[in-house]
Protein backbone atom coordinates (compact mmCIF):
# COMPACT_ATOMS: atom_id res chain seq x y z
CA UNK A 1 72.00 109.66 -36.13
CA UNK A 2 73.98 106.99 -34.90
CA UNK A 3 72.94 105.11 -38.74
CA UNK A 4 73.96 108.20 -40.53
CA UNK A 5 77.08 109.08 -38.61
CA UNK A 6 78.54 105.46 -39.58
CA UNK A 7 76.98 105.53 -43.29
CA UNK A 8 78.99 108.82 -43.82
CA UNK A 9 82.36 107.74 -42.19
CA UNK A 10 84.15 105.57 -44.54
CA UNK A 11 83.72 106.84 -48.09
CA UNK A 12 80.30 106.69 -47.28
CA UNK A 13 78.38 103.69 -46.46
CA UNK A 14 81.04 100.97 -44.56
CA UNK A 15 78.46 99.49 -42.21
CA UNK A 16 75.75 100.50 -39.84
CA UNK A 17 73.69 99.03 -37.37
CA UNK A 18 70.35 100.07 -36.38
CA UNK A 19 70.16 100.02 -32.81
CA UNK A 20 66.72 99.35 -30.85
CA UNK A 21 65.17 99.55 -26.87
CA UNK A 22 62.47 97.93 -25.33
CA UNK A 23 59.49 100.44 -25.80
CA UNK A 24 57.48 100.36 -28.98
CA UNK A 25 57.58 103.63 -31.52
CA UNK A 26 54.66 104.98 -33.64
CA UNK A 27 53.83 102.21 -36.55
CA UNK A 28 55.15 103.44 -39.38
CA UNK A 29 55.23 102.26 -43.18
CA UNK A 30 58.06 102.78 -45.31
CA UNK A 31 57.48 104.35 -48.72
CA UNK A 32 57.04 102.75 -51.75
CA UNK A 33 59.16 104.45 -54.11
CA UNK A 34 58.15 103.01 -57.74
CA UNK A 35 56.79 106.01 -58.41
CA UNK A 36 60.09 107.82 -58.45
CA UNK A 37 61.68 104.89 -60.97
CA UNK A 38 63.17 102.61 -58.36
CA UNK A 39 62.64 99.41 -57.57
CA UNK A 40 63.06 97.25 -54.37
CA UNK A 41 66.23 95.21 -54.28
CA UNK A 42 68.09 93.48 -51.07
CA UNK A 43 70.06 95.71 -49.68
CA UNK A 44 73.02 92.73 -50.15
CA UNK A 45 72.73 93.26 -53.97
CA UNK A 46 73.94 97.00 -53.70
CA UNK A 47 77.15 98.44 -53.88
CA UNK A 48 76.34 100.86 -51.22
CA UNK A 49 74.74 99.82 -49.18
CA UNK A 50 75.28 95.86 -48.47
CA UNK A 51 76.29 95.06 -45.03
CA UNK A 52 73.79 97.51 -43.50
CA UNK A 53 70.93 95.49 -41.31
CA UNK A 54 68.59 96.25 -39.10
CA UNK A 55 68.08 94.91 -35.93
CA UNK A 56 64.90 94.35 -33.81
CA UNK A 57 61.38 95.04 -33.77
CA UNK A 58 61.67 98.28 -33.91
CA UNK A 59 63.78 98.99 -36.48
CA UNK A 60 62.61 98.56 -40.28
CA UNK A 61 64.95 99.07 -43.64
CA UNK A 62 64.33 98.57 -47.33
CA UNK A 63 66.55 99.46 -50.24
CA UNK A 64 65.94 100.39 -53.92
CA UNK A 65 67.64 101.36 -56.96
CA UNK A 66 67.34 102.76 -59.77
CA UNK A 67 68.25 105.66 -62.60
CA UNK A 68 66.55 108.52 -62.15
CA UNK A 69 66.95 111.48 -64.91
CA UNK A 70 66.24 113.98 -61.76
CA UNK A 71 69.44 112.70 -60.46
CA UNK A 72 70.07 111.96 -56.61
CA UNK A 73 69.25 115.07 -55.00
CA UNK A 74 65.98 115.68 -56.55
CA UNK A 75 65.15 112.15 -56.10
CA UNK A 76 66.06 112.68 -52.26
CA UNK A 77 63.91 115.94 -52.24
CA UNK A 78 60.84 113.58 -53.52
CA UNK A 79 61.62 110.93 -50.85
CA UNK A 80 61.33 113.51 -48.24
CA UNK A 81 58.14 114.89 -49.90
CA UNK A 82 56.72 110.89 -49.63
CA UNK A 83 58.23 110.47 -46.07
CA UNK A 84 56.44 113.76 -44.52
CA UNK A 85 53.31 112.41 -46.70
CA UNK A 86 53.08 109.05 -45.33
CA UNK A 87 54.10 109.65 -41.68
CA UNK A 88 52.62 113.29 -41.31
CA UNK A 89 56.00 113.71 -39.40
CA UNK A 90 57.96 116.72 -39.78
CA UNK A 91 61.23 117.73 -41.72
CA UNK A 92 63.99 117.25 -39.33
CA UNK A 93 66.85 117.02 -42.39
CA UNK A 94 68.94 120.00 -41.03
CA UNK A 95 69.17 118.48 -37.85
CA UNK A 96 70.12 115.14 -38.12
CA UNK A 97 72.01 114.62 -42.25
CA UNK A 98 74.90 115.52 -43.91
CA UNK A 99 75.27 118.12 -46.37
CA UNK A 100 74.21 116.72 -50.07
CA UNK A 101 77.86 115.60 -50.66
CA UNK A 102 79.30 114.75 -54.56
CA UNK A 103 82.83 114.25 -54.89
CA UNK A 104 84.73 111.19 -56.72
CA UNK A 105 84.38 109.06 -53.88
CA UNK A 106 80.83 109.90 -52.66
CA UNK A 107 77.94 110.92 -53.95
CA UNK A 108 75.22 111.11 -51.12
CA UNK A 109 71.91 112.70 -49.72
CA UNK A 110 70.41 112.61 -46.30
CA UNK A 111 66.44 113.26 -45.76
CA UNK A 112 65.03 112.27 -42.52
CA UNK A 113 61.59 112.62 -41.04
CA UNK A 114 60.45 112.81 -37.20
CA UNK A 115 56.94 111.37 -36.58
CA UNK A 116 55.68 111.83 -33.10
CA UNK A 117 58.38 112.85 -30.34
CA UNK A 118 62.01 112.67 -29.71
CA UNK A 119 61.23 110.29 -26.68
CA UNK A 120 58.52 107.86 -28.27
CA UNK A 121 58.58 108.38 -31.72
CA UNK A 122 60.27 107.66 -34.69
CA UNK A 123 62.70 108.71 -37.14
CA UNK A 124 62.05 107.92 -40.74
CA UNK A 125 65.22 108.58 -42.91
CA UNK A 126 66.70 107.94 -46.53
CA UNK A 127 69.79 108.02 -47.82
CA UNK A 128 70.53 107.98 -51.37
CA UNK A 129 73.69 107.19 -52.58
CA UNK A 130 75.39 107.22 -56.14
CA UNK A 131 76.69 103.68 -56.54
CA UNK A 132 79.73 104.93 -58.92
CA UNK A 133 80.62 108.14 -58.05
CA UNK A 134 83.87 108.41 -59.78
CA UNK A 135 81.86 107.16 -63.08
CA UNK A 136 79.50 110.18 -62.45
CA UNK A 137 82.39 112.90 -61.75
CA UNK A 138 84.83 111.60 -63.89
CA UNK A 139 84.31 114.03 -66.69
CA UNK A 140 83.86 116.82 -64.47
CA UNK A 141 86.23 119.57 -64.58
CA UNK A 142 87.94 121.02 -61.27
CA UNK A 143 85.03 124.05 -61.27
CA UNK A 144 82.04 122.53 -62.63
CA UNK A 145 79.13 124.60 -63.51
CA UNK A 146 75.52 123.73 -62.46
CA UNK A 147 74.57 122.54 -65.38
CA UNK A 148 77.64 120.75 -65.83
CA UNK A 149 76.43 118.57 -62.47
CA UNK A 150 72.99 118.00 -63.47
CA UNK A 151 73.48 116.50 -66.65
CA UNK A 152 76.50 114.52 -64.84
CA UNK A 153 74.43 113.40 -62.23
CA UNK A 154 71.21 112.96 -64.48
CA UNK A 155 70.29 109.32 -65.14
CA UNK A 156 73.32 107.94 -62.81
CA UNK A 157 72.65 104.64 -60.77
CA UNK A 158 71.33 105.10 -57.49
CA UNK A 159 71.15 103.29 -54.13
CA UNK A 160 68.66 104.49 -51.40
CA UNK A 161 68.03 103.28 -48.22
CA UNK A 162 65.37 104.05 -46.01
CA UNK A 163 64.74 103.28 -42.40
CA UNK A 164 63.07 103.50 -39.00
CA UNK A 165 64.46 103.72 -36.02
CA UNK A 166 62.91 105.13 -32.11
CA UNK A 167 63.61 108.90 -31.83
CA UNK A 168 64.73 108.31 -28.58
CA UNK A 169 68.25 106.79 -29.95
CA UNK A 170 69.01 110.39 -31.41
CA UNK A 171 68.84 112.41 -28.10
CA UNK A 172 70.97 109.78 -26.30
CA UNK A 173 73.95 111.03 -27.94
């Protein structure tokens, strides 16, 4: 995705713009996320994601944070869960994200959702970031265990953005 290819260069989340065309896309609500602890905030009062917008009809966005105790993988596996819920779309993560990434720099998940097809539909996507990674893996050793990385990672400020954009963006690449 043209949104997640820029999000992940640069650390991870530099800038991005949501591009749009001229024919409409399924209708599609964004999640609310409450449920999952987060609340809504303007994407320019994040640390990861400010200077994202999106641009045209088409395209929607919304940011949250929060501190989940699942920690920002789980919470991205329940986003997905609410995204193929709300949009009856299907699962098209592999496909179009990143690997769940943690390192001192970035800490990052991908989920994103196709609803119709990949020439009038949409894609539905979230990406939830860690806004202090190096806070999160500071204590780490070199060879963390599991356990080690969920209780790291557990209750750590998060960022997530989700967003809409026409399918048809993804196959022109």
């Amino acid at each position: 995705m043209r949104l997640r290819a820029s999000l992940a260069l640069g650390g991870i989340l530099a800038s991005a713009v949501l591009l749009t065309a001229c024919t409409s896309i399924p209708e599609v609500d964004l999640p609310d996320l409450a449920a999952l602890g987060l609340d809504p905030v303007s994407c320019e009062d994040t640390v990861q994601m400010a200077g994202i917008a999106a641009e045209g009809a088409e395209s929607q966005l919304e940011c949250w944070a929060g501190s989940p105790e699942s920690g920002y993988i789980v919470t991205a596996e329940s986003i997905l869960a609410l995204l193929v819920d709300s949009t009856g779309g299907d699962d098209v993560s592999e496909a179009l994200c990143w690997e769940d990434t943690l390192t001192d720099t970035e800490g990052s998940a991908c989920r994103a959702v196709l609803v119709g097809s990949t020439e009038d539909g949409a894609v539905v996507s979230a990406v939830v970031a860690l806004e202090d990674p190096s806070a999160v893996t500071g204590d780490l050793g070199d060879a963390p265990s599991d356990d080690e990385v969920a209780a790291a990672i557990s209750g750590a400020d998060i960022e997530v953005l989700v967003f809409s954009e026409p399918a048809r963006l993804e196959t022109q690449q």
